[in-house]
Protein backbone atom coordinates (compact mmCIF):
# COMPACT_ATOMS: atom_id res chain seq x y z
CA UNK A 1 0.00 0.00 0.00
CA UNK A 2 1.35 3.43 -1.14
CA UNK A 3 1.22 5.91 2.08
CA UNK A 4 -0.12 9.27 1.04
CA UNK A 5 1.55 12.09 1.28
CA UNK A 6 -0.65 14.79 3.80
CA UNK A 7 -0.71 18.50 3.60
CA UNK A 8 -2.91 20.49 6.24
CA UNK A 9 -4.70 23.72 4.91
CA UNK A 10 -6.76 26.06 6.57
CA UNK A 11 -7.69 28.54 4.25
CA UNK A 12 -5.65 31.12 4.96
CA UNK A 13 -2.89 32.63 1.98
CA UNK A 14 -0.27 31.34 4.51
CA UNK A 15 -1.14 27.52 3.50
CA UNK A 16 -1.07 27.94 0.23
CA UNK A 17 2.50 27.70 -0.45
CA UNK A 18 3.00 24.31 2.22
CA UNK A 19 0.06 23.61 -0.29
CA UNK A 20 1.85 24.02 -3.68
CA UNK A 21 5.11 22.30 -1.94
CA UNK A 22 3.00 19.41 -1.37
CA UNK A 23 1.76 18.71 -5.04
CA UNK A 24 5.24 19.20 -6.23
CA UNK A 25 7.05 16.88 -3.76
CA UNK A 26 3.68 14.35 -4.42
CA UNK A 27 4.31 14.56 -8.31
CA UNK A 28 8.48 14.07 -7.79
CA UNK A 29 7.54 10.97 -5.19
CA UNK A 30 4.94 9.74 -7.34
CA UNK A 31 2.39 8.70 -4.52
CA UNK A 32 -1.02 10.24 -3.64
CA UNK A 33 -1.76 13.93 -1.86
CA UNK A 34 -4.36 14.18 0.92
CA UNK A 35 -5.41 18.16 1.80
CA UNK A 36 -6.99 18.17 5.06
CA UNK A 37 -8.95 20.88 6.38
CA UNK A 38 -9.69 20.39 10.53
CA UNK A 39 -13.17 22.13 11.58
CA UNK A 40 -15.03 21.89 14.64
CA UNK A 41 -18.22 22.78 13.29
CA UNK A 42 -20.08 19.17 13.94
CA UNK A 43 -19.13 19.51 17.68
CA UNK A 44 -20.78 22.88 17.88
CA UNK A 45 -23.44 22.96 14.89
CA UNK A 46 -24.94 19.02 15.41
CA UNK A 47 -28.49 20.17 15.63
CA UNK A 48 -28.58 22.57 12.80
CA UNK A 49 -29.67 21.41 9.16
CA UNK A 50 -27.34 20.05 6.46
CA UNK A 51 -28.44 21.64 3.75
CA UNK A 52 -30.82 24.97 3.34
CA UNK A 53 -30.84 28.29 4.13
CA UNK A 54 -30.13 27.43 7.63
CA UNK A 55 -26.66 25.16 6.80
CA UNK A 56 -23.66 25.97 9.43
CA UNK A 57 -21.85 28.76 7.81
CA UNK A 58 -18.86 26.84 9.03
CA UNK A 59 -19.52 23.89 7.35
CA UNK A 60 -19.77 25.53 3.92
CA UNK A 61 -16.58 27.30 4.83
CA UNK A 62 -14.68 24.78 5.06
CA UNK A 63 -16.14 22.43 2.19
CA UNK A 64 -15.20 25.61 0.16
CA UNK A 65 -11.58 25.56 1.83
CA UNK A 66 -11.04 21.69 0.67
CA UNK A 67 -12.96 22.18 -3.06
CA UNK A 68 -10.40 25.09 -3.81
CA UNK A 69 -6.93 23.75 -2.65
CA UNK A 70 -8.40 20.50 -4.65
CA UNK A 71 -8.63 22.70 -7.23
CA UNK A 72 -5.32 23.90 -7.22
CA UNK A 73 -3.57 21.12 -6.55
CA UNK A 74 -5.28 19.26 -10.05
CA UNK A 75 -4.29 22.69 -11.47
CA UNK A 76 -0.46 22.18 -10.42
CA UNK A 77 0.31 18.57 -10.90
CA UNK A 78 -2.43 16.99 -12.61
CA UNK A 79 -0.87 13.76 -12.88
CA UNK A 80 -0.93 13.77 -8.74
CA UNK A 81 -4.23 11.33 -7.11
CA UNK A 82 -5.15 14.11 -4.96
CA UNK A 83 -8.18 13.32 -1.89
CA UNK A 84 -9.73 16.00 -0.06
CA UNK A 85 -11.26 15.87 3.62
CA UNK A 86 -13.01 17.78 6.31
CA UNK A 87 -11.79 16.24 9.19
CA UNK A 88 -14.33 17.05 12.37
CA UNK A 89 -11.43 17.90 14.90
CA UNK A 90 -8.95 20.42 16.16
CA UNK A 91 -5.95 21.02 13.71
CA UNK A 92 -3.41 19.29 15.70
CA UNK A 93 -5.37 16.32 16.92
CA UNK A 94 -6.46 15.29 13.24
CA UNK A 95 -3.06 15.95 11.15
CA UNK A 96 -1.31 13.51 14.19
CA UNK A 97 -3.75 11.09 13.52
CA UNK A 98 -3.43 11.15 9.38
CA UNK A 99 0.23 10.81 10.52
CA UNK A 100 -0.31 7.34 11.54
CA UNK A 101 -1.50 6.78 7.46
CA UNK A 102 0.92 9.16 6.33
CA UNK A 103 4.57 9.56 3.94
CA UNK A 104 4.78 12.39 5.62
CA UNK A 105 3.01 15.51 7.13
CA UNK A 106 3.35 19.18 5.61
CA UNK A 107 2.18 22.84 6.96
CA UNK A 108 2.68 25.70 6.59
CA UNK A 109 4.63 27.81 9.15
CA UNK A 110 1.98 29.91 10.04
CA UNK A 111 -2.08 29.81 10.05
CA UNK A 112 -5.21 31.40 10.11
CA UNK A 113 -4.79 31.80 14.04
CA UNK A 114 -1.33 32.82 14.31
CA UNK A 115 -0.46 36.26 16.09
CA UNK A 116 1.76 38.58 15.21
CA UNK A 117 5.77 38.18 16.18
CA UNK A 118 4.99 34.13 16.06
CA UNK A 119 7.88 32.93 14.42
CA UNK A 120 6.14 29.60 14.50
CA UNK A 121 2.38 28.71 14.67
CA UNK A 122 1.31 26.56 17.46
CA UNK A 123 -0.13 23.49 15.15
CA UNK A 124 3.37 23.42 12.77
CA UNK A 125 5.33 23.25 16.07
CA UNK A 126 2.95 21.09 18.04
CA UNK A 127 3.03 18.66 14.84
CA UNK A 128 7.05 18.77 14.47
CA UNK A 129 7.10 17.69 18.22
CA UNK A 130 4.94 14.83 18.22
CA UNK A 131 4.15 13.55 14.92
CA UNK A 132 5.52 9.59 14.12
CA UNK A 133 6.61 10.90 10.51
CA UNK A 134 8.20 13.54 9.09
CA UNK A 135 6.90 16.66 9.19
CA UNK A 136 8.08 19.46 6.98
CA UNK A 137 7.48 23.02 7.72
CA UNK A 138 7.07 25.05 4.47
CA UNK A 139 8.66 28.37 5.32
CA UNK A 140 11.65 30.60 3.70
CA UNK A 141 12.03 33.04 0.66
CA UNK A 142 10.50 32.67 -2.75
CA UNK A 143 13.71 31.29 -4.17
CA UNK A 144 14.03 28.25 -1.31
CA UNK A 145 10.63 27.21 -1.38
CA UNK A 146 10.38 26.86 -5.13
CA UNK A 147 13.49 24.88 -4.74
CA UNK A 148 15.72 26.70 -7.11
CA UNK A 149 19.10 26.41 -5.27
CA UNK A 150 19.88 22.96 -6.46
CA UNK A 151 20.89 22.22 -2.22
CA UNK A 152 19.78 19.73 0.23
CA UNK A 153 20.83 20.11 3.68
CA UNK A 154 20.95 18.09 6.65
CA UNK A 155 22.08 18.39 10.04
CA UNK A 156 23.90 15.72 11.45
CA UNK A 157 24.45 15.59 15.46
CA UNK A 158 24.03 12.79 17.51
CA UNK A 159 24.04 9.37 16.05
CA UNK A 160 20.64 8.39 17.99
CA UNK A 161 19.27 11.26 16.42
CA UNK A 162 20.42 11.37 12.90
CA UNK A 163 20.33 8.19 11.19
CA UNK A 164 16.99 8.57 9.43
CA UNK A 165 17.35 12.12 8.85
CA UNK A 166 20.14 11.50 6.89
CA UNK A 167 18.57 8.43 5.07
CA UNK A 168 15.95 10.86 4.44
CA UNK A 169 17.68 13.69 3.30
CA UNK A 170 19.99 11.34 0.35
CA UNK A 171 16.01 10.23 -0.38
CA UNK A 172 15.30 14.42 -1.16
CA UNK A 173 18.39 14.94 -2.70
CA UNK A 174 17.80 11.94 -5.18
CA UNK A 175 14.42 12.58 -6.01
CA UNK A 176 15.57 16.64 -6.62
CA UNK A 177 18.65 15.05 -8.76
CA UNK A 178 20.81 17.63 -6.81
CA UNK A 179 23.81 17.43 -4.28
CA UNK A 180 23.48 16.17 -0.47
CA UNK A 181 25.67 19.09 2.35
CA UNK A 182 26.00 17.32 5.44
CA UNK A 183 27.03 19.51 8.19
CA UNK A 184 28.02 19.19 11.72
CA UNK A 185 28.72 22.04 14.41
CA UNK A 186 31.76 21.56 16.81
CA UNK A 187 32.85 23.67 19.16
CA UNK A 188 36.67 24.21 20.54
CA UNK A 189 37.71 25.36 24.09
CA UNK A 190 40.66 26.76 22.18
CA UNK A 191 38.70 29.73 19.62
CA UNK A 192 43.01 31.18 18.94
CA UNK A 193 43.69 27.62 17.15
CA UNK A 194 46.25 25.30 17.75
CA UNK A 195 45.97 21.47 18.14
CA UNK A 196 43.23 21.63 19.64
CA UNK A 197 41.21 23.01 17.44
CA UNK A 198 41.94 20.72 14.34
CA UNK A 199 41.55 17.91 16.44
CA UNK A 200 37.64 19.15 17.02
CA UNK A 201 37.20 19.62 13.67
CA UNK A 202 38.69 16.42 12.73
CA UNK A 203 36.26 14.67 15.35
CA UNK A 204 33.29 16.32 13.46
CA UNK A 205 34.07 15.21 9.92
CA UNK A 206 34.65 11.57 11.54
CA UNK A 207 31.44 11.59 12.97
CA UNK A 208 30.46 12.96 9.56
CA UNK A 209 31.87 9.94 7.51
CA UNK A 210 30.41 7.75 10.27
CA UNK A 211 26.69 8.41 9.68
CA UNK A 212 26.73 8.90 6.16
CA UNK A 213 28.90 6.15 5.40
CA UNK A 214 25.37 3.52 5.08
CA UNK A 215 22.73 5.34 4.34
CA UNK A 216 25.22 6.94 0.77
CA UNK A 217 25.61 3.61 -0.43
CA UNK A 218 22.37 3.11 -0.86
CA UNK A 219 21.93 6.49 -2.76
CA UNK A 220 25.44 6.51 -4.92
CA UNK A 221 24.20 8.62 -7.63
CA UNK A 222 23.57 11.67 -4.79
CA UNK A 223 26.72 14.18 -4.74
CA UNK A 224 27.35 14.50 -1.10
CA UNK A 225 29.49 17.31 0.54
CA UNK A 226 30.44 17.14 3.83
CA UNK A 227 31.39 20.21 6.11
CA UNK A 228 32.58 20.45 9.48
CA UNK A 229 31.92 24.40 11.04
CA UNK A 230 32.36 26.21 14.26
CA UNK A 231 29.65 27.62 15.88
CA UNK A 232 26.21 26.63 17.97
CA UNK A 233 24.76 23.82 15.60
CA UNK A 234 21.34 25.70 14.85
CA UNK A 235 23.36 28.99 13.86
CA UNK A 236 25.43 27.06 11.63
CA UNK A 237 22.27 25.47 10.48
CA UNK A 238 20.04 28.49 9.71
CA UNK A 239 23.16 30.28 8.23
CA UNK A 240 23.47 27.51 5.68
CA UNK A 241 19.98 27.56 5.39
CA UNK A 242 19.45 30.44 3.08
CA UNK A 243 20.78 28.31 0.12
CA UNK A 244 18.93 25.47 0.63
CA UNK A 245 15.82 24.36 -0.97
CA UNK A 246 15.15 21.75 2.15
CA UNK A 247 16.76 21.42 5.70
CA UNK A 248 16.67 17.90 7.53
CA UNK A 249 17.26 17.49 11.15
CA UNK A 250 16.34 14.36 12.91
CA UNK A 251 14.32 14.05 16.23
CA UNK A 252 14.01 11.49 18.88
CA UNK A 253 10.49 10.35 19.78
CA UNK A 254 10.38 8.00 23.16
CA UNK A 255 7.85 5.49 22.99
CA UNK A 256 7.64 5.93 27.10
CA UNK A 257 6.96 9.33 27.00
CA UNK A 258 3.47 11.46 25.57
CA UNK A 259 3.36 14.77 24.42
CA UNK A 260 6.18 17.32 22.71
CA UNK A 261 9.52 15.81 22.04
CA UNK A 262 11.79 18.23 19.65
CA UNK A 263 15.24 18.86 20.71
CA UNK A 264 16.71 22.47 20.82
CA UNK A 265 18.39 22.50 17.53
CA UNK A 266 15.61 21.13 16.27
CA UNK A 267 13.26 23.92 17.70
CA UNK A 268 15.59 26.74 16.41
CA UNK A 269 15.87 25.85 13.01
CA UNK A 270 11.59 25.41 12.68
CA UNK A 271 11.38 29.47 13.88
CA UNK A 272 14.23 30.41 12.09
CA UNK A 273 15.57 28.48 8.94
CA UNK A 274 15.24 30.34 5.68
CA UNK A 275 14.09 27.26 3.65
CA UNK A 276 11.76 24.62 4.10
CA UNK A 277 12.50 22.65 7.13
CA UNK A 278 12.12 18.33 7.50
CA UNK A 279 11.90 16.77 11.38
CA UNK A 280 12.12 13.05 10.41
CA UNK A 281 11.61 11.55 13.86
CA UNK A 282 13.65 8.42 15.12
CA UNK A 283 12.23 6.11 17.61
């Protein structure tokens, strides 16, 4: 059975391009799209008619909200099988449940409900945190979310944390017929130089050839670089950022525990990155 690949959409001009990034990664994957629209309006509109003059204005809302990003989607890659659903539930609650029937999960960074000064809506971060797929945030510049720089990126820390992002990322950079950067951060107590410091930055392209060394045999047509620089990991990260068309960092989700579970890097990079960003959880 092919998993679908499920983008969340809420009306608002701020999901139309996760929506538009959807059809396009859908048509380069080849598998189906599901748009889902969450609305409460059964929960608070159960006694009012279906159809008529009377009909919830909230249900007609958001049939219209599912008809047009059908619409557009068909528009945009008609070769895509594209399904479209009201889902009778709060945003976050539904989306984690499609996750369990999901490729993966994509928003946009910001909704209908966000305030001003959010870097991050609530229902992209709540989703990033929790979800038992990937989740990619669809957020950046005109040039990185169209995916014109030709650059897949992907953070690679801790070795818990960062074997599937990486398979994941060589997946993206395949499927985008473009070149893999794998970076790591390291840090040295020494910032003048010296011994040292080559000796950290030795360590980190180690640990660099370490966790790719797998997953790139399985991708050997994907170009990878790999690059080993100073600095706090998610500064590195949204520095690189601006000429990427996707970001990858990987996430650990403990079966033992409930409820958000997104590490700090991890965190940083979904308020700040300047391209599209991909939490592919571990467990």
């Amino acid at each position: 059975m092919t998993l679908p690949l499920v983008v969340g959409v809420d009306g608002s001009d701020g999901s139309l391009p996760a929506l538009d990034w959807a059809a396009d990664e859908a048509a380069r994957r080849e598998i189906p799209l599901r748009v889902v629209h969450a609305s409460l309006w059964e929960h608070y509109e159960a006694s009012a008619p279906a159809f008529g003059p009377d009909r919830p204005e909230d249900k007609g809302m958001a049939e219209q909200v599912v008809a047009a990003a059908r619409h557009r989607v068909e528009l945009r890659a008609p070769d895509v099988a594209v399904d479209a659903a009201v889902v009778p539930d709060d945003a976050v609650s539904a989306l984690l449940e499609e996750a369990h029937r999901a490729a993966a999960l994509v928003t946009g960074a910001s909704g209908r409900g966000a305030l001003a000064g959010l870097l991050l809506g609530s229902v992209s971060l709540s989703l990033a945190g929790r979800a038992h797929c990937p989740v990619i945030v669809v957020r950046g510049g005109r040039r990185t979310v169209r995916g014109e720089c030709g650059r897949v990126l992907v953070g690679v820390g801790d070795a818990e944390e960062c074997a599937a992002a990486v398979r994941f990322a060589l997946y993206e950079a395949g499927l985008r017929h473009c070149e893999l950067e794998a970076v790591r951060a390291w840090r040295s107590s020494h910032p003048a130089g010296g011994d040292s410091t080559r000796r950290s930055e030795e360590r980190a392209l180690g640990a660099l050839g370490e966790a790719l060394e797998g997953p790139a045999r399985e991708h050997p047509d994907v170009p990878v670089r790999r690059t080993a620089a100073e600095g706090p990991a998610h500064k590195v990260l949204v520095e690189a950022s601006a000429a990427a068309d996707l970001l990858v960092v990987g996430a650990v989700r403990h079966r033992s525990r409930v409820g958000f579970q997104l590490g700090r890097v991890s965190h940083a990079v979904l308020h700040h990155a300047a391209c599209p960003v991909a939490v592919v959880p571990h467990e």
